[in-house]
C-alpha atoms as a PDB file:
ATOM      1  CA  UNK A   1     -17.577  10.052 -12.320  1.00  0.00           C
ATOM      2  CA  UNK A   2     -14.047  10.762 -12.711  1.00  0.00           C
ATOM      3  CA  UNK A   3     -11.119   8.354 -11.908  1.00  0.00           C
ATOM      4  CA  UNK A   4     -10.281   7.789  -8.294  1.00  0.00           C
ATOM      5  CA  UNK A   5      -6.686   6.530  -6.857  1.00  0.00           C
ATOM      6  CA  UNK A   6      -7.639   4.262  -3.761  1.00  0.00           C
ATOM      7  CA  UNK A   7      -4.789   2.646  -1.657  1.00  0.00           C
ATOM      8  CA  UNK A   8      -4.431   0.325   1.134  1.00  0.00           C
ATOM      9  CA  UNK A   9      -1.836  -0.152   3.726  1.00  0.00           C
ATOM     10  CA  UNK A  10      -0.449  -1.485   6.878  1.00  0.00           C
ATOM     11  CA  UNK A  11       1.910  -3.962   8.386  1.00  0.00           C
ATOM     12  CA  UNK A  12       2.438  -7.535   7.587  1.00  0.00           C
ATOM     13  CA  UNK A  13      -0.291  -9.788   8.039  1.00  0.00           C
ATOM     14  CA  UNK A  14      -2.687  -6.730   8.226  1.00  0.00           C
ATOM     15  CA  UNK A  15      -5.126  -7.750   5.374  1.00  0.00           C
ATOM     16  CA  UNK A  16      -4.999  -5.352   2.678  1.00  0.00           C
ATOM     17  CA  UNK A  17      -4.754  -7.296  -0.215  1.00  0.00           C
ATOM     18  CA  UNK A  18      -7.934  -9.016   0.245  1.00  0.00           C
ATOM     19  CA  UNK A  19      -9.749  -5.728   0.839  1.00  0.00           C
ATOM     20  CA  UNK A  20      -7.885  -4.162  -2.369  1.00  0.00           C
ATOM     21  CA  UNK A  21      -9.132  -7.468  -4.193  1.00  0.00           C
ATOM     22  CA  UNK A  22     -12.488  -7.231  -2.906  1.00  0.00           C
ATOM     23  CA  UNK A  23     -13.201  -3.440  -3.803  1.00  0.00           C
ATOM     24  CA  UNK A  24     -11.881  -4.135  -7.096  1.00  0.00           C
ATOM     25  CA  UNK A  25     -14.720  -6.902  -7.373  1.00  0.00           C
ATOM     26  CA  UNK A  26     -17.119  -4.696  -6.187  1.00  0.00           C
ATOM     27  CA  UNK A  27     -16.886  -1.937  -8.353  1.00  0.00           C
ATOM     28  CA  UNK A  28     -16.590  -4.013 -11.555  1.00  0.00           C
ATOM     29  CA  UNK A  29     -19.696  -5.632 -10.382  1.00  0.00           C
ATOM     30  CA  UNK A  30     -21.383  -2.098 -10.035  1.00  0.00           C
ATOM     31  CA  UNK A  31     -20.418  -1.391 -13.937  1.00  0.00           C
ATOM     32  CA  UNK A  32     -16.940   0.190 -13.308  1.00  0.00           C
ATOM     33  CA  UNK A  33     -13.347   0.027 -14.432  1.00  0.00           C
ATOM     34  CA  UNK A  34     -11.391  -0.882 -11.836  1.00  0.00           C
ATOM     35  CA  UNK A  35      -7.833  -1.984 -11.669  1.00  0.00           C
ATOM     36  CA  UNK A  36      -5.800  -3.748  -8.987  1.00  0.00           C
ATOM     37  CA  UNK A  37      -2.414  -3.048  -8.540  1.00  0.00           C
ATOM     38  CA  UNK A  38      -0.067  -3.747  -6.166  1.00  0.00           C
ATOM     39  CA  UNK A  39       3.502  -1.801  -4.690  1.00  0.00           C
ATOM     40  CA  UNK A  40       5.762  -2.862  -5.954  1.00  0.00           C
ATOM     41  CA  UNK A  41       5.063  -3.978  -8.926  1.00  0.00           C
ATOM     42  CA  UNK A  42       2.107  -2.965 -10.971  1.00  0.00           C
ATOM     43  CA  UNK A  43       4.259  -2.898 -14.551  1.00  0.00           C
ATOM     44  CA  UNK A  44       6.775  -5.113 -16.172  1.00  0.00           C
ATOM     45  CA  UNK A  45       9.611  -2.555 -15.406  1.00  0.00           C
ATOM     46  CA  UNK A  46       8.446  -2.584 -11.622  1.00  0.00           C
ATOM     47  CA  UNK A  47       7.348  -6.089 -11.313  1.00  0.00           C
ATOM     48  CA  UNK A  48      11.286  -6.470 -12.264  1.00  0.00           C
ATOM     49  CA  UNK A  49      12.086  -4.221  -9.447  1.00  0.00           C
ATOM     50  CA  UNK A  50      10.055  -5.942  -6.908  1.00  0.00           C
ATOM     51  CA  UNK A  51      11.876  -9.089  -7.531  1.00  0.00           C
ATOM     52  CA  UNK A  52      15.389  -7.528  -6.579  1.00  0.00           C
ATOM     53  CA  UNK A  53      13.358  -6.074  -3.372  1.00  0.00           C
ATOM     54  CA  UNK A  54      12.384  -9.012  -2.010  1.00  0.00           C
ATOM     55  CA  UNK A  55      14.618 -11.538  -3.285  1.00  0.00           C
ATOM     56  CA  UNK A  56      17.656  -9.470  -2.728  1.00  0.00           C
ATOM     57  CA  UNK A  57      21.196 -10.696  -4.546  1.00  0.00           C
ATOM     58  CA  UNK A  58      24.324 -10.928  -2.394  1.00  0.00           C
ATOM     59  CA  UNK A  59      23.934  -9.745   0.869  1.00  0.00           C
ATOM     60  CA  UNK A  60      20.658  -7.577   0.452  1.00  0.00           C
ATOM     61  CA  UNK A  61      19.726  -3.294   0.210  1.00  0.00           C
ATOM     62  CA  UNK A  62      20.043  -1.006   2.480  1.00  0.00           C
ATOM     63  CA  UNK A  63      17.505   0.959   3.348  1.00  0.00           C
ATOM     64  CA  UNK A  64      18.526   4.156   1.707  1.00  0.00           C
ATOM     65  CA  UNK A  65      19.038   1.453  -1.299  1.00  0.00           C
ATOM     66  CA  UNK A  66      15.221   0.002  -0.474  1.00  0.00           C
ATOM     67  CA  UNK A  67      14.403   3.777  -0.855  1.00  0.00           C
ATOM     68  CA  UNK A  68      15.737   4.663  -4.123  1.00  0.00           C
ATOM     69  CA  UNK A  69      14.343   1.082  -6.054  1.00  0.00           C
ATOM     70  CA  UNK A  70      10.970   1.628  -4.375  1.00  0.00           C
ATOM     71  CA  UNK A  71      10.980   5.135  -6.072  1.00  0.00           C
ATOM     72  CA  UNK A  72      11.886   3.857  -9.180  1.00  0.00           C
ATOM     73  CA  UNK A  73       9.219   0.921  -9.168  1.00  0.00           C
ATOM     74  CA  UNK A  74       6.830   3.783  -8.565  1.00  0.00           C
ATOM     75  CA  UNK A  75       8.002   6.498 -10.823  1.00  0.00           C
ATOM     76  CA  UNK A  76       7.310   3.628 -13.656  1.00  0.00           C
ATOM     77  CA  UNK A  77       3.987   2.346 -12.152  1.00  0.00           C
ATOM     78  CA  UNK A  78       2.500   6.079 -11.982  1.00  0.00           C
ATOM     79  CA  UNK A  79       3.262   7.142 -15.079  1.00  0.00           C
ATOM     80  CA  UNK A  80       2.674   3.469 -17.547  1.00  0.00           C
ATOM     81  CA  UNK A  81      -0.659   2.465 -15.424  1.00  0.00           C
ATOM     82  CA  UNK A  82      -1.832   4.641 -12.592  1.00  0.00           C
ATOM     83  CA  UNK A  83      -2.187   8.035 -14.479  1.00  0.00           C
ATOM     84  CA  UNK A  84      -3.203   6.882 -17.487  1.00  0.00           C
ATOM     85  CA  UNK A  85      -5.956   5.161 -15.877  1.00  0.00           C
ATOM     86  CA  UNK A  86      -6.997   7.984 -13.549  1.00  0.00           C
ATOM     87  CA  UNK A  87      -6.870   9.994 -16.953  1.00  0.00           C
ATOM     88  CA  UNK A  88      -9.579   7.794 -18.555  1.00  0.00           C
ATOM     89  CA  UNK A  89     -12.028   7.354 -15.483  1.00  0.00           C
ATOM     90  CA  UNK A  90     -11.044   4.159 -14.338  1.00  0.00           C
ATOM     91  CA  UNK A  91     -10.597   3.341 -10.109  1.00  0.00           C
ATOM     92  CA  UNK A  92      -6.915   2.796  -9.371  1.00  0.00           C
ATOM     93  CA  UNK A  93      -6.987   0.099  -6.276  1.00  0.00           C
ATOM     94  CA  UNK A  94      -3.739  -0.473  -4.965  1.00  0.00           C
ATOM     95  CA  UNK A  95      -1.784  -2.835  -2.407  1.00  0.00           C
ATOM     96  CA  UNK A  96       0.504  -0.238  -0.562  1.00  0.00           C
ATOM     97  CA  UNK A  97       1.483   3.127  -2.074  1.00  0.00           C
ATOM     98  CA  UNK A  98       4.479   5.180  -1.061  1.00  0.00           C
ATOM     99  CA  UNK A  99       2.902   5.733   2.948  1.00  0.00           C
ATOM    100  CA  UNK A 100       4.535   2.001   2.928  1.00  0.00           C
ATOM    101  CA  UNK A 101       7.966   3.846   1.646  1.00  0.00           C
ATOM    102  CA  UNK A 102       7.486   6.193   4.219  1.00  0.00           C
ATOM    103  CA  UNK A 103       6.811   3.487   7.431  1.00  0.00           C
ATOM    104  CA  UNK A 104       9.220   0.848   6.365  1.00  0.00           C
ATOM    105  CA  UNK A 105      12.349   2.530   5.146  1.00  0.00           C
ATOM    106  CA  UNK A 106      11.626   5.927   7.053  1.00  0.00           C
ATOM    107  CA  UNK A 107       9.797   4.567  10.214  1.00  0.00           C
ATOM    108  CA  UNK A 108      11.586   1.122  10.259  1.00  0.00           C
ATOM    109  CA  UNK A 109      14.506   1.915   8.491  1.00  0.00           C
ATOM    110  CA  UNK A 110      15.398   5.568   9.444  1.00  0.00           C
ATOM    111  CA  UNK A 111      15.046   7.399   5.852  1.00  0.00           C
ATOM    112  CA  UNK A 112      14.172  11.268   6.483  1.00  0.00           C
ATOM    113  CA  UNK A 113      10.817  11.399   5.423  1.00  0.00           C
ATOM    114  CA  UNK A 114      11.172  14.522   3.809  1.00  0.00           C
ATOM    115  CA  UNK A 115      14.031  12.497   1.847  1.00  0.00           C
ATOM    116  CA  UNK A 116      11.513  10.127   0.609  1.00  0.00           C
ATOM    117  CA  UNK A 117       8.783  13.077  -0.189  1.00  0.00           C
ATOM    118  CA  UNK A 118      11.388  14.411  -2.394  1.00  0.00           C
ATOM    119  CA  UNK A 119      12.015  11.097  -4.115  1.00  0.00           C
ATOM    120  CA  UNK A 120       8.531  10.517  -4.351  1.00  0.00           C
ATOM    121  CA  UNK A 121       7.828  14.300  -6.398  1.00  0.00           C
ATOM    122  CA  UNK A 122      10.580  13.548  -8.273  1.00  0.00           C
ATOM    123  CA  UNK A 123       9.893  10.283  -9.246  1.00  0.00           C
ATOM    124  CA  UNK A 124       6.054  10.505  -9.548  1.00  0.00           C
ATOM    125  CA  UNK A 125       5.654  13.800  -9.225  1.00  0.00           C
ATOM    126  CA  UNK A 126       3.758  13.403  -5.973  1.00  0.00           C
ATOM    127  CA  UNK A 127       0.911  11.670  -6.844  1.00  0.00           C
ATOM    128  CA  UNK A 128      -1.032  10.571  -3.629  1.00  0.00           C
ATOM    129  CA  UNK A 129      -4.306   8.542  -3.263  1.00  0.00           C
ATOM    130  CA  UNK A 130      -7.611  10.185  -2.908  1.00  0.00           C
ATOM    131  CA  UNK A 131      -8.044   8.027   0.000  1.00  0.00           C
ATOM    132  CA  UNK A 132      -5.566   5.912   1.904  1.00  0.00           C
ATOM    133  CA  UNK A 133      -7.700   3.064   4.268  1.00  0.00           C
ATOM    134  CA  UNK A 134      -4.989   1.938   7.146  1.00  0.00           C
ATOM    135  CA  UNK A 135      -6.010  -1.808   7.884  1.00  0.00           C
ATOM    136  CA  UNK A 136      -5.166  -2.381  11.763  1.00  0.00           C
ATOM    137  CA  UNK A 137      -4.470  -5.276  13.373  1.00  0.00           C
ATOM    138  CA  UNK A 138      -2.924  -6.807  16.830  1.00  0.00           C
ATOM    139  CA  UNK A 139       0.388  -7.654  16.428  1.00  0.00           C
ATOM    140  CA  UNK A 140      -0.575 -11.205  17.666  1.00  0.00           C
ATOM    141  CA  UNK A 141      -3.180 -11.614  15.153  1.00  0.00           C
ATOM    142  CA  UNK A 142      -1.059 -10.073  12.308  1.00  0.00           C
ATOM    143  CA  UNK A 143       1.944 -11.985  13.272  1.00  0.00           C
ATOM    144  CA  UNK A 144      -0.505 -15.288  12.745  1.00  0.00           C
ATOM    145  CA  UNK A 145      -2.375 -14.312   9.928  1.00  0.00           C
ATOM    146  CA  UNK A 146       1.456 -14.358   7.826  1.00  0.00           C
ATOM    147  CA  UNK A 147       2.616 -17.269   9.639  1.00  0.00           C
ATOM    148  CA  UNK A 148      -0.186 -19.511   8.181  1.00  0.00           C
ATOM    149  CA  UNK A 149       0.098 -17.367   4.568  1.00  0.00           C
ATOM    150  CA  UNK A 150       3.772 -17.340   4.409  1.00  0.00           C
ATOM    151  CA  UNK A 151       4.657 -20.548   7.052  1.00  0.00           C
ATOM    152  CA  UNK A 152       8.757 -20.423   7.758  1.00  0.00           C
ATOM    153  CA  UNK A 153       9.546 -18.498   4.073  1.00  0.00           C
ATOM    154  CA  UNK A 154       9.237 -14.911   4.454  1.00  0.00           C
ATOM    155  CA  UNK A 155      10.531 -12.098   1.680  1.00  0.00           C
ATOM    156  CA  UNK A 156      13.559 -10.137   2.355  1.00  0.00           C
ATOM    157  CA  UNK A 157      11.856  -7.140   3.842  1.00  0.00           C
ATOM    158  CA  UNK A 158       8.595  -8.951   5.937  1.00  0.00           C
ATOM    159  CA  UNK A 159      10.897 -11.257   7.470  1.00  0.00           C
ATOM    160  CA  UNK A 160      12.564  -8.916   9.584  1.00  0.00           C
ATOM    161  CA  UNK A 161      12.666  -8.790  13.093  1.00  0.00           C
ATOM    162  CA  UNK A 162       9.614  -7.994  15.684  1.00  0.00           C
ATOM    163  CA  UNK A 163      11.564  -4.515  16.845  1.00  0.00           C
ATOM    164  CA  UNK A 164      11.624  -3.396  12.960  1.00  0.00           C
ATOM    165  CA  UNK A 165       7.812  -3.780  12.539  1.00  0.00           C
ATOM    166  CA  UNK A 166       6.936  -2.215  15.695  1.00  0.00           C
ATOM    167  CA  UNK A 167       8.546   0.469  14.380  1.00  0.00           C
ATOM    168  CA  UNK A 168       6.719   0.475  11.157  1.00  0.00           C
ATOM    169  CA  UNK A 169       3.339   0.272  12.899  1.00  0.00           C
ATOM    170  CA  UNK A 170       4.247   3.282  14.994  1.00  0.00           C
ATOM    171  CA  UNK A 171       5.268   5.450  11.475  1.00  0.00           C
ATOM    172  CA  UNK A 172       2.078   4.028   9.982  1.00  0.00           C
ATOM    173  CA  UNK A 173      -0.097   5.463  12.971  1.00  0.00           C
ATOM    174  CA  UNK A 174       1.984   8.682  13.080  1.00  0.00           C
ATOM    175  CA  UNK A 175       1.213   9.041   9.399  1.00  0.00           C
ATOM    176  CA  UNK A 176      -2.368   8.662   9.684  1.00  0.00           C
ATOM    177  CA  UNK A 177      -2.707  10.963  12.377  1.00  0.00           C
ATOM    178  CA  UNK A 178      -0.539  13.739  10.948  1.00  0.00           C
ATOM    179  CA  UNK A 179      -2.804  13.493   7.635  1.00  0.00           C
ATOM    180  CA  UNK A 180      -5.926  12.595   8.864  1.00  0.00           C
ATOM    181  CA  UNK A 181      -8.189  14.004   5.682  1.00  0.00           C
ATOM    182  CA  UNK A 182      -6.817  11.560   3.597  1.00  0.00           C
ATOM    183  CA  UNK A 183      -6.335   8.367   5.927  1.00  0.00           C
ATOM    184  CA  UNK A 184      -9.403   5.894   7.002  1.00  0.00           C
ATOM    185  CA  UNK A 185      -8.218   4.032   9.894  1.00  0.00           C
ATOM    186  CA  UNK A 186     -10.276   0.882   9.783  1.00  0.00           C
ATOM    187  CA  UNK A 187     -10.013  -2.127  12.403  1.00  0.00           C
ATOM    188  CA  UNK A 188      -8.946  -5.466  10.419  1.00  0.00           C
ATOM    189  CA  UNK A 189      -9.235  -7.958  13.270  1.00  0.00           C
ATOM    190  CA  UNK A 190     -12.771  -8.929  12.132  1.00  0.00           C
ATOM    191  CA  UNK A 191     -13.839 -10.979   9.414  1.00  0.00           C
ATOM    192  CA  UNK A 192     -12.729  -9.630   6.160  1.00  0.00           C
ATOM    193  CA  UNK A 193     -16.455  -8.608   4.832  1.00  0.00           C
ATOM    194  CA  UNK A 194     -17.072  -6.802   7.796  1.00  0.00           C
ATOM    195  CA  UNK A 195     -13.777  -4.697   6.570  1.00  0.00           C
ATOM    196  CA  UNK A 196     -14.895  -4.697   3.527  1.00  0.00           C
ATOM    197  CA  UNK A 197     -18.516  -3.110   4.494  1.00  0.00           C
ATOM    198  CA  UNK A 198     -16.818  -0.678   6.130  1.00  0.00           C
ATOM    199  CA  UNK A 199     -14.852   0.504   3.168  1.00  0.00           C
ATOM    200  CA  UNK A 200     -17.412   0.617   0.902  1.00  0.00           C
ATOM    201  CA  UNK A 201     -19.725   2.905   3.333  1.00  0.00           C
ATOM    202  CA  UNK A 202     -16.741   5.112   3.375  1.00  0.00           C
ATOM    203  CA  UNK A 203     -16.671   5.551   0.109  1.00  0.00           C
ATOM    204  CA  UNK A 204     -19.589   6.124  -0.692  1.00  0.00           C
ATOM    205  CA  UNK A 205     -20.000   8.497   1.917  1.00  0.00           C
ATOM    206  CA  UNK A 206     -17.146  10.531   0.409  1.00  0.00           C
ATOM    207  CA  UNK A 207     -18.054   9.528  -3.466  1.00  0.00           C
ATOM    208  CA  UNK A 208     -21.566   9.406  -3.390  1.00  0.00           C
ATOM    209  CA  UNK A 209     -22.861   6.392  -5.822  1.00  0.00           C
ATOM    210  CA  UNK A 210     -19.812   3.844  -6.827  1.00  0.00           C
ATOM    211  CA  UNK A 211     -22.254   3.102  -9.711  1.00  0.00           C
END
């Protein structure tokens, strides 16, 4: 089977890194390379990147500044890890892709989209997942889910008001519905396995075997 690019996304509090964590543990236990990676970050160069994200110096980005370091941080993950690892067979599992670019500094942040598209083909020559799952959750629900991760210490770009990630949620759900053969909406207010079921019979409806 050749190398698939799996992402996950959604809002703070929403969930995906335990589902990108527990796919990854499922497919090494069915006999597969699988690597988890997260956005950003993912390589030394973008792990270095992240840092200045969400630990901003002096008085913080912009988001047309959020835009450009995001592409950069993924124009460096593509080509050191996620390519060469799609090139070799391996499952690419990642926490948020550049659909998060798109819903927090387009949707929150009011980037054109078509500006970040064209940052996105420049800088990783736009590279998209074969499947993007969309983790949903109430905002209540999400809002206490990072409250007991995070308590009162939130990064630079999660800790933003409750106006900003409304907005996010709404680009997120336009997103999904404008490209609907690649996104998997799946409801995240259950108990993580359920979730995690779920993704796995999607995939394998779409992949066949994951063994």
């Amino acid at each position: 089977m050749s190398g698939r690019f799996i992402v996950f996304e959604g809002g703070e509090g929403a969930g995906k890194s335990t589902q990108a964590r527990l796919l990854v543990d499922a497919l090494q236990a069915r006999g597969r390379e699988a690597i988890l990676t997260r956005e950003p970050g993912g390589t030394p160069g973008a792990e270095a990147i992240r840092k200045l994200l969400l630990d901003p110096p002096g008085e913080g980005w912009s988001c047309r500044s959020e835009a450009l370091l995001f592409a950069a941080a993924r124009a460096d993950h593509v080509e050191r890890l996620i390519r060469p690892a799609l090139a070799r067979g391996a499952w690419v599992v990642s926490d948020r892709f550049v659909d998060s670019t798109r819903a927090y500094q387009g949707g929150g942040g009011g980037v054109a989209d078509a500006d970040l598209m064209m940052l996105h083909r420049i800088g990783a020559g736009g590279l998209l997942p074969d499947v993007t799952f969309l983790i949903e959750v109430e905002e209540e629900a999400a809002a206490a889910r990072v409250a007991k991760r995070d308590g009162e210490k939130s990064d630079a770009i999660g800790g933003r008001d409750v106006g900003y990630h409304r907005q996010v949620t709404a680009a997120f759900t336009r997103l999904a519905e404008a490209e609907p053969q690649r996104f998997v909406r799946l409801d995240g207010s259950g108990a993580a396995e359920e979730t995690h079921a779920a993704v796995l019979q999607v995939l394998q409806q779409l992949f066949g075997s994951l063994s």
